[in-house]
C-alpha atoms as a PDB file:
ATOM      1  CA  UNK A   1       0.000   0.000   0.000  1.00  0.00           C
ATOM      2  CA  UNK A   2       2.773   2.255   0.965  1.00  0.00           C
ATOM      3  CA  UNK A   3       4.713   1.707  -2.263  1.00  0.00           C
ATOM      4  CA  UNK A   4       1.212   2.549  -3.864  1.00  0.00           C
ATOM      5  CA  UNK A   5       1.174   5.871  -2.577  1.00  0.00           C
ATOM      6  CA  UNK A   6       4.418   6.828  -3.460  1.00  0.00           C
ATOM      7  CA  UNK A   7       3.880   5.749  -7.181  1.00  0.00           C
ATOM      8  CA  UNK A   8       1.208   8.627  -6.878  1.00  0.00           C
ATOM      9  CA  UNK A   9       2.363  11.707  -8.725  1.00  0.00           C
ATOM     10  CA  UNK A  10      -0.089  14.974  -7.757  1.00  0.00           C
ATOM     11  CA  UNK A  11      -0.443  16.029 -11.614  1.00  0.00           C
ATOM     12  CA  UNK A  12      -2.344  12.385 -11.782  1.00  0.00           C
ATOM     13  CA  UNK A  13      -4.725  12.770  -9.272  1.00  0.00           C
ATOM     14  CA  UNK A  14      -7.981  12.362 -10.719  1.00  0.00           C
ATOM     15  CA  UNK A  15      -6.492   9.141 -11.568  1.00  0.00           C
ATOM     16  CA  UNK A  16      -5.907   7.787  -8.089  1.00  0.00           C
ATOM     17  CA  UNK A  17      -7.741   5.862  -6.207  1.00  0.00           C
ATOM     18  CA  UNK A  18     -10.706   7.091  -4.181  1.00  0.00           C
ATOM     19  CA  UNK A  19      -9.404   6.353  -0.971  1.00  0.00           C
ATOM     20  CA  UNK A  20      -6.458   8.564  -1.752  1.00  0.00           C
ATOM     21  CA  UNK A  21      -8.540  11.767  -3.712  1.00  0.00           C
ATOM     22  CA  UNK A  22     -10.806  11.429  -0.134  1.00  0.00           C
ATOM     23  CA  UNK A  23      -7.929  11.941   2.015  1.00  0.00           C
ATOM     24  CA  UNK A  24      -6.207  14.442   0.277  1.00  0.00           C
ATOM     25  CA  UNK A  25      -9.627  16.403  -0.277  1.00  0.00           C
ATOM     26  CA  UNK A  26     -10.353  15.912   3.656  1.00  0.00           C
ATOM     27  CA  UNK A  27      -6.921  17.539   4.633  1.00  0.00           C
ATOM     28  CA  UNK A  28      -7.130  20.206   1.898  1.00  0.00           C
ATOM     29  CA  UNK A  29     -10.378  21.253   3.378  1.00  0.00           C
ATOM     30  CA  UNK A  30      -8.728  20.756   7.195  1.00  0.00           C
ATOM     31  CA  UNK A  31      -5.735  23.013   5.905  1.00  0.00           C
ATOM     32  CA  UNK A  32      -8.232  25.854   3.879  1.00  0.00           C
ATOM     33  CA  UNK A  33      -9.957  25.575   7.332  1.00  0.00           C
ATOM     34  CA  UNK A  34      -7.232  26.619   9.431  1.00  0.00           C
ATOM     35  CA  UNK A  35      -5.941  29.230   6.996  1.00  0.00           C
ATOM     36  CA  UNK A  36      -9.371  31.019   7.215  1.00  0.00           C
ATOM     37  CA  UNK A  37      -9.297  30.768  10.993  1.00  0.00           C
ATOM     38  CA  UNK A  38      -6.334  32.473  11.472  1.00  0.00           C
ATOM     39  CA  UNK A  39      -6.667  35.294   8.743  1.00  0.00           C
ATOM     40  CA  UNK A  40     -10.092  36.092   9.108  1.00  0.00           C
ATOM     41  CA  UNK A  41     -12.110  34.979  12.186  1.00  0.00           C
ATOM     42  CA  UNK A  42      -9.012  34.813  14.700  1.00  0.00           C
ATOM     43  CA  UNK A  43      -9.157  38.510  14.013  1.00  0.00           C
ATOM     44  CA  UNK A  44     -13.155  39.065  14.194  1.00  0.00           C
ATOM     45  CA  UNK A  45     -12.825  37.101  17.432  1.00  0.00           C
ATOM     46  CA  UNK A  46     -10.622  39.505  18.876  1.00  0.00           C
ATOM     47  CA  UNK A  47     -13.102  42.767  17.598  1.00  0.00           C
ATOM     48  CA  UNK A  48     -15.758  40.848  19.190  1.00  0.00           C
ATOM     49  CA  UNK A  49     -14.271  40.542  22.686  1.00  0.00           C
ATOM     50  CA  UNK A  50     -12.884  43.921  22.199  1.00  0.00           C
ATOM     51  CA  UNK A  51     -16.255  45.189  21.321  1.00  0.00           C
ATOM     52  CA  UNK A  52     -17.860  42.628  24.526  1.00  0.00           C
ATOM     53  CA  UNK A  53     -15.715  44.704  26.405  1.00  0.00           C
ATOM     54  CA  UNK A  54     -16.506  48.353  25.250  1.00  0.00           C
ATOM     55  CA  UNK A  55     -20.249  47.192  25.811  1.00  0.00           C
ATOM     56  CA  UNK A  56     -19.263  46.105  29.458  1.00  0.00           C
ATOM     57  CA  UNK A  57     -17.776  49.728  30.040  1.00  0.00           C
ATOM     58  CA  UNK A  58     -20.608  51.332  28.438  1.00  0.00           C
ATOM     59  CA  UNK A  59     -23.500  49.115  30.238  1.00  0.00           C
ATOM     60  CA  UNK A  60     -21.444  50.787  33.813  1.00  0.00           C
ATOM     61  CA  UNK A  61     -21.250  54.270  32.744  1.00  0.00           C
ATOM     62  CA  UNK A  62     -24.830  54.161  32.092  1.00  0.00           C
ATOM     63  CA  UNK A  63     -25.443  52.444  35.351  1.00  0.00           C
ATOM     64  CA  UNK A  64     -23.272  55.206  37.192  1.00  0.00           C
ATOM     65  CA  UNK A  65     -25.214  58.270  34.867  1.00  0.00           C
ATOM     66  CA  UNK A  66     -28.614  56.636  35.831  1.00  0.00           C
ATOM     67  CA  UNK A  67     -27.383  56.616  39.763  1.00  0.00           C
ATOM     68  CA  UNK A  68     -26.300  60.506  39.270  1.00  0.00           C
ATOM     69  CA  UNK A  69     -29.863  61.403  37.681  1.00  0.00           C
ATOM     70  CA  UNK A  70     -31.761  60.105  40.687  1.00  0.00           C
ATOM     71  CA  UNK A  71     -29.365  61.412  42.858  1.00  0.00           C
ATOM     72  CA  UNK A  72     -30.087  64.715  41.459  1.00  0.00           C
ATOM     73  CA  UNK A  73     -33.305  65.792  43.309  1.00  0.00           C
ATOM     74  CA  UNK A  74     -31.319  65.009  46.539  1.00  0.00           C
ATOM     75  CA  UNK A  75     -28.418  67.111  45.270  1.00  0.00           C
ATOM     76  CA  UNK A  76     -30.680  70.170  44.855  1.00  0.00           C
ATOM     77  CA  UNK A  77     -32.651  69.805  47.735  1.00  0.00           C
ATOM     78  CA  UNK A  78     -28.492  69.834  49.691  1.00  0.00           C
ATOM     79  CA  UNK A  79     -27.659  72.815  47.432  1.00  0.00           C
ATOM     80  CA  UNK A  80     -30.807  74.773  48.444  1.00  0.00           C
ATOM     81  CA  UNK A  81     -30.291  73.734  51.863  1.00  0.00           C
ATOM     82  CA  UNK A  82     -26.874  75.089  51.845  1.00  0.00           C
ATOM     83  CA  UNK A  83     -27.916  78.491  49.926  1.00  0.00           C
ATOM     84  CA  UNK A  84     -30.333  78.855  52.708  1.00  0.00           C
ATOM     85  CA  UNK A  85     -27.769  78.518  55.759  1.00  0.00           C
ATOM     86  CA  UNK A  86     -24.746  80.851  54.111  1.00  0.00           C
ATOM     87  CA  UNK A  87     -27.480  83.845  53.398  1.00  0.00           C
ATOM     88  CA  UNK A  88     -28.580  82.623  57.117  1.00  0.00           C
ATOM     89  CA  UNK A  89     -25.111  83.543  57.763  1.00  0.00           C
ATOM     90  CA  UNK A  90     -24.635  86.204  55.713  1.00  0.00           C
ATOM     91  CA  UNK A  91     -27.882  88.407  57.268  1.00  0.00           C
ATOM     92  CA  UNK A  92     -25.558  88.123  60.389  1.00  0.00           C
ATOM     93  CA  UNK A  93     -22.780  89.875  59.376  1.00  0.00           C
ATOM     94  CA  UNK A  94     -22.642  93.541  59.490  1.00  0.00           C
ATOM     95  CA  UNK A  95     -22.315  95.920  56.236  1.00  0.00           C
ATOM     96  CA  UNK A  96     -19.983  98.296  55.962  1.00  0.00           C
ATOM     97  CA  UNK A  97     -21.779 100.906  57.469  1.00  0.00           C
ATOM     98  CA  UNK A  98     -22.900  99.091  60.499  1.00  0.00           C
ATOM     99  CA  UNK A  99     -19.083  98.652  61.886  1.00  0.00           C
ATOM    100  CA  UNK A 100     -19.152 101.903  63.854  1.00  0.00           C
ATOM    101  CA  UNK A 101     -22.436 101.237  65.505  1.00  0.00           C
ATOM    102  CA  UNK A 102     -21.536  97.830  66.183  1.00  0.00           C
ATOM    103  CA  UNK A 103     -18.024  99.211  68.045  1.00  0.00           C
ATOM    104  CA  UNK A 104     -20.976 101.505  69.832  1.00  0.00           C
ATOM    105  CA  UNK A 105     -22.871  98.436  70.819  1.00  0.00           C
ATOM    106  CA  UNK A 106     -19.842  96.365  72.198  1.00  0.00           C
ATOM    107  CA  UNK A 107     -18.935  99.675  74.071  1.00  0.00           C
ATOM    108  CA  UNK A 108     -22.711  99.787  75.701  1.00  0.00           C
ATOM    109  CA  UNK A 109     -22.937  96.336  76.503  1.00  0.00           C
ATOM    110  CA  UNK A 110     -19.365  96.567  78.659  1.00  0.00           C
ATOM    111  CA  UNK A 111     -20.730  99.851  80.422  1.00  0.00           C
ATOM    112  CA  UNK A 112     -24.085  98.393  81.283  1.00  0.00           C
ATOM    113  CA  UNK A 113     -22.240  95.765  83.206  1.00  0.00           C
ATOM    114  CA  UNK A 114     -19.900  97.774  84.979  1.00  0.00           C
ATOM    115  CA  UNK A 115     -16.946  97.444  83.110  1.00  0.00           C
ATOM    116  CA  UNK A 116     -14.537 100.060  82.468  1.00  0.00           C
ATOM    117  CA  UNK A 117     -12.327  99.703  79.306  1.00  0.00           C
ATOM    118  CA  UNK A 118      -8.826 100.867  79.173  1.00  0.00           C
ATOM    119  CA  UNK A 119      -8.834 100.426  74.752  1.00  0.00           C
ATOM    120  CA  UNK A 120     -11.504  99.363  72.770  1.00  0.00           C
ATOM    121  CA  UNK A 121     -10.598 100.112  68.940  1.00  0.00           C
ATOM    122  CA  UNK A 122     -10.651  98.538  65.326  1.00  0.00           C
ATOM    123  CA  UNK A 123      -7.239  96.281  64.910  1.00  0.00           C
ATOM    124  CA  UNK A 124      -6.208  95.855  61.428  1.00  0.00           C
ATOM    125  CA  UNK A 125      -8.288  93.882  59.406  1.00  0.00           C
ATOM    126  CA  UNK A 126      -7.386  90.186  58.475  1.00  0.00           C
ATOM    127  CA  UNK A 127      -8.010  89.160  54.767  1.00  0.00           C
ATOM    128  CA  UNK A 128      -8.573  85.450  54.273  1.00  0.00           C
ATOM    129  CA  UNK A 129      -9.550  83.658  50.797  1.00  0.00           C
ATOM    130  CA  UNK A 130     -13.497  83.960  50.779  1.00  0.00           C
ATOM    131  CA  UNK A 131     -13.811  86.648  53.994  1.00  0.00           C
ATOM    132  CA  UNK A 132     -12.380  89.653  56.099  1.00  0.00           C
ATOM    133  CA  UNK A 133     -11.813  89.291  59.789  1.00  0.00           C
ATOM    134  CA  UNK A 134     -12.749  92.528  61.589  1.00  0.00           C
ATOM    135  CA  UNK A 135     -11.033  92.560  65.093  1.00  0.00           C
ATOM    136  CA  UNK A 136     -12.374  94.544  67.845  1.00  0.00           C
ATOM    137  CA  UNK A 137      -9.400  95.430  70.248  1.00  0.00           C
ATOM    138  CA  UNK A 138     -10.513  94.972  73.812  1.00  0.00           C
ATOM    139  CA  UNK A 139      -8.778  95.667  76.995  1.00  0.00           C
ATOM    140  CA  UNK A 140     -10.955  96.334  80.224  1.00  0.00           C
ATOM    141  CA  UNK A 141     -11.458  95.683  84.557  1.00  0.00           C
ATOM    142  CA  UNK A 142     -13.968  94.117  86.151  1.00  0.00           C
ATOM    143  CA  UNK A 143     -15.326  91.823  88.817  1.00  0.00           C
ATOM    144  CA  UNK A 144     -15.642  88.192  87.438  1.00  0.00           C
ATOM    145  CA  UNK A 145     -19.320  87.723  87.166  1.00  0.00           C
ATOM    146  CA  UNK A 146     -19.844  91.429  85.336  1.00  0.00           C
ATOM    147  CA  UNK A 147     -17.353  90.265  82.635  1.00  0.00           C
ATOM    148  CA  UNK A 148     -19.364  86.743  82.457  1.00  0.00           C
ATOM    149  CA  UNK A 149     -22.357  88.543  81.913  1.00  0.00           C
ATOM    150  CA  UNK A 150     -20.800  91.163  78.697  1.00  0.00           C
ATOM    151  CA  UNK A 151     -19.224  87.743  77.186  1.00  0.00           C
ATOM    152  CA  UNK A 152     -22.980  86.305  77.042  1.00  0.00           C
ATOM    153  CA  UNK A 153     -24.374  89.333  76.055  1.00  0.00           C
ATOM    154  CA  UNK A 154     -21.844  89.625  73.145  1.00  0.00           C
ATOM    155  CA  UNK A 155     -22.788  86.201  72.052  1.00  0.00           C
ATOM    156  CA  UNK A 156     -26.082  87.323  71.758  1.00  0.00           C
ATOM    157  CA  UNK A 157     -25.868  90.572  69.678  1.00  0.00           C
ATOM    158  CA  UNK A 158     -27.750  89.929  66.188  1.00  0.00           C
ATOM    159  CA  UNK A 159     -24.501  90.323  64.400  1.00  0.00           C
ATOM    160  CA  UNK A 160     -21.627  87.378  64.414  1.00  0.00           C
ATOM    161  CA  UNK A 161     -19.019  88.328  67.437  1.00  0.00           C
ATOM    162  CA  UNK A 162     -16.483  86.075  68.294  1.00  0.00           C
ATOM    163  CA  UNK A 163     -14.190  86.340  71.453  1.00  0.00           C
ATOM    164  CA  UNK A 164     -10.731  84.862  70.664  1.00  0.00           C
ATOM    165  CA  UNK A 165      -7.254  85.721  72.344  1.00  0.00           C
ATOM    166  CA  UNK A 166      -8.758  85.830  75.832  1.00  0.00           C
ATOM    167  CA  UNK A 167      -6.185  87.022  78.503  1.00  0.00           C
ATOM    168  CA  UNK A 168      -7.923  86.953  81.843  1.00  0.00           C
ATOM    169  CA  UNK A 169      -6.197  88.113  84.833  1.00  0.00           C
ATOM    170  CA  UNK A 170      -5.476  90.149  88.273  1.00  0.00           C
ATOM    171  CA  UNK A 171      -5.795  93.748  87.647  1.00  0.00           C
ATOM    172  CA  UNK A 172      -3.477  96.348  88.748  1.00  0.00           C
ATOM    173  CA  UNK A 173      -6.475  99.280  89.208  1.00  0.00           C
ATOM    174  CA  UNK A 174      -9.649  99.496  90.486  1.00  0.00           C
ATOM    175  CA  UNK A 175     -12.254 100.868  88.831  1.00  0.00           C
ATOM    176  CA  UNK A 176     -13.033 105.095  88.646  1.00  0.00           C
ATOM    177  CA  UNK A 177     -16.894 104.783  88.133  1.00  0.00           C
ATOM    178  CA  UNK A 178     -17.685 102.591  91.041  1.00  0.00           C
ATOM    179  CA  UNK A 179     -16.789 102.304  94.457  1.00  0.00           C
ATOM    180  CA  UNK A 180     -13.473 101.538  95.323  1.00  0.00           C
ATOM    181  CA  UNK A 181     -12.973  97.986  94.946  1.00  0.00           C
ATOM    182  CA  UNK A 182     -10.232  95.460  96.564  1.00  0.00           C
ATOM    183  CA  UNK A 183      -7.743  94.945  94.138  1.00  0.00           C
ATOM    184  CA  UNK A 184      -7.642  91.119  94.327  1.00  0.00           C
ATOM    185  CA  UNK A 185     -11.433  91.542  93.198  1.00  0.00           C
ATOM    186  CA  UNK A 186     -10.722  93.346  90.008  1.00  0.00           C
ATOM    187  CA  UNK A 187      -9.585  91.018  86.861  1.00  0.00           C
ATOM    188  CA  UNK A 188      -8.058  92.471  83.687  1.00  0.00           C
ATOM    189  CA  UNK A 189      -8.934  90.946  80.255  1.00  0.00           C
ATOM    190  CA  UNK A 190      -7.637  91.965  77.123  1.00  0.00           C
ATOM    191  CA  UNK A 191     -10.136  90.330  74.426  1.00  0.00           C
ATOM    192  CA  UNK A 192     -10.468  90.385  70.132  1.00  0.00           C
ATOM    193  CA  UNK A 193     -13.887  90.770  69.256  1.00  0.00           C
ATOM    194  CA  UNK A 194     -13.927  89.252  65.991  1.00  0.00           C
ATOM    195  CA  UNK A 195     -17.031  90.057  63.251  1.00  0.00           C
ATOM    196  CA  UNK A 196     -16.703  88.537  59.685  1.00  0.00           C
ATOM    197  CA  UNK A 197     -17.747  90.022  56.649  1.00  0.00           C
ATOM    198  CA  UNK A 198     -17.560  87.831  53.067  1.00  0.00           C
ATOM    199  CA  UNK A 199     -15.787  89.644  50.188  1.00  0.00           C
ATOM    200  CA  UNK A 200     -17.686  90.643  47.569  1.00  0.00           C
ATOM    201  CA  UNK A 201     -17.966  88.194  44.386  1.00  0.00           C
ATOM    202  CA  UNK A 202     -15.941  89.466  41.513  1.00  0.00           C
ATOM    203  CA  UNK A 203     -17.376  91.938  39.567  1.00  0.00           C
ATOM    204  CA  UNK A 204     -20.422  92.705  42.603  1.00  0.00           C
ATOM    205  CA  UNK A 205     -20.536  97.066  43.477  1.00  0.00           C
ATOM    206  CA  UNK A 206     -19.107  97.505  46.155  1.00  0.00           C
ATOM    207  CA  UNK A 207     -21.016  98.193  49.480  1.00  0.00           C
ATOM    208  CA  UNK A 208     -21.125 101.642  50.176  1.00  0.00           C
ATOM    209  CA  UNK A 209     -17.703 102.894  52.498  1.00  0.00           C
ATOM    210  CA  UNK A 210     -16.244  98.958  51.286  1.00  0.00           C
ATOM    211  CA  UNK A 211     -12.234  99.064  49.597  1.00  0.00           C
END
C-alpha cells in the first residue's frame, strides 16, 4: 500500500484511487480551514471581545449616569439647603456701614455691666480667601461675674461676634466709676472681638464705604 502511494504523482490525481482523492480532499479542506481561521475569524474574534468589552464599560457608565440622575433631586434639595444657611449667615454679618455702631454696641454692653475699658478700637483687618476678619481690640477691669455677663451678652448681639485671644487676669487698678474695689477683686482681660464680613464676588458694586 505504501509503495502505492508513493507511485502517486499529484499532476495524476484524478487518476488515483478514491481512498487517496478522499484523504487528500479531507486535509485540503482541514488546511483551507485553518488558513481562514487564522486570517479572518481569529481577528473578528478579537473585535468581538474587544467590542464585549466596550459594551461592558458602556452598560457601567450608564449604570453610574442613571445613579447621578436620581441622585439629582437630593443634590438640589443639599444645594438649596446650603444656599439657605450661608445667606442665614450672611444676614448676620454687618455691612460696611454698620461697623461703627456695632463698636458703639460692644462699648454699651461693657458699660451696662460695669466694666470700664482701658482700649476698645478697630485692629487691622485680616483678609482670608473667601472673607475679612474685623477685630475689635478689647482691653478692660472688672469683677468676674460682670465680665461673664458682657461675654454672654456679646454672644447674643444679632450680628456674628467672636471672642478669641482671651487674657484673663489680676488687675493692677480698680475701677473710677464705682466704688473703690479690693484689688484682688478686680480682673483684667484683654479680648479680640472678631465680626466677619464675606468679600464681595468678583465683579459685585461695592457696598457703600467697602475698599
Amino acid at each position: 500500500m505504501s509503495s502505492n502511494w508513493q507511485d502517486l504523482e499529484l499532476d495524476e490525481i484524478t487518476e488515483w484511487p478514491l481512498q487517496a482523492q478522499a484523504l487528500v480532499s479531507v486535509l485540503f479542506a482541514v488546511l483551507i480551514g485553518a488558513i481562514g481561521y487564522w486570517y479572518w475569524l481569529s481577528p473578528m474574534q478579537d473585535d468581538l471581545e474587544r467590542f464585549k468589552q466596550t459594551e461592558t464599560e458602556l452598560r457601567q457608565q450608564l449604570t453610574r449616569r442613571a445613579n447621578q440622575v436620581a441622585a439629582l433631586p437630593k443634590v438640589k434639595q443639599q444645594i438649596e439647603e446650603l444656599q439657605d444657611r450661608y445667606q442665614h449667615v450672611v444676614e448676620q454679618l454687618p455691612e460696611e456701614e454698620e461697623l461703627a455702631s456695632l463698636l458703639a454696641d460692644v462699648n454699651d454692653i461693657g458699660i451696662r455691666n460695669g466694666l470700664e475699658f482701658q482700649r476698645i478700637e478697630w485692629a487691622p483687618r485680616v483678609e482670608h480667601e473667601l472673607y475679612f476678619e474685623l477685630p475689635i481690640s478689647i482691653v478692660l477691669t472688672g469683677k468676674y461675674e460682670d465680665i461673664g455677663k458682657f461675654s454672654a451678652d456679646i454672644a447674643h448681639l444679632p450680628r456674628i461676634v467672636t471672642l478669641n485671644d482671651i487674657d484673663l487676669g489680676r488687675s493692677k487698678e480698680t475701677s473710677r466709676h464705682q466704688r473703690v474695689i479690693e484689688r484682688t477683686e478686680l480682673l483684667s482681660l484683654e479680648v479680640s472681638a472678631t465680626t466677619y464680613r464675606f468679600k464681595a464676588p468678583v465683579g459685585a458694586i461695592p457696598t457703600k464705604g467697602e475698599k
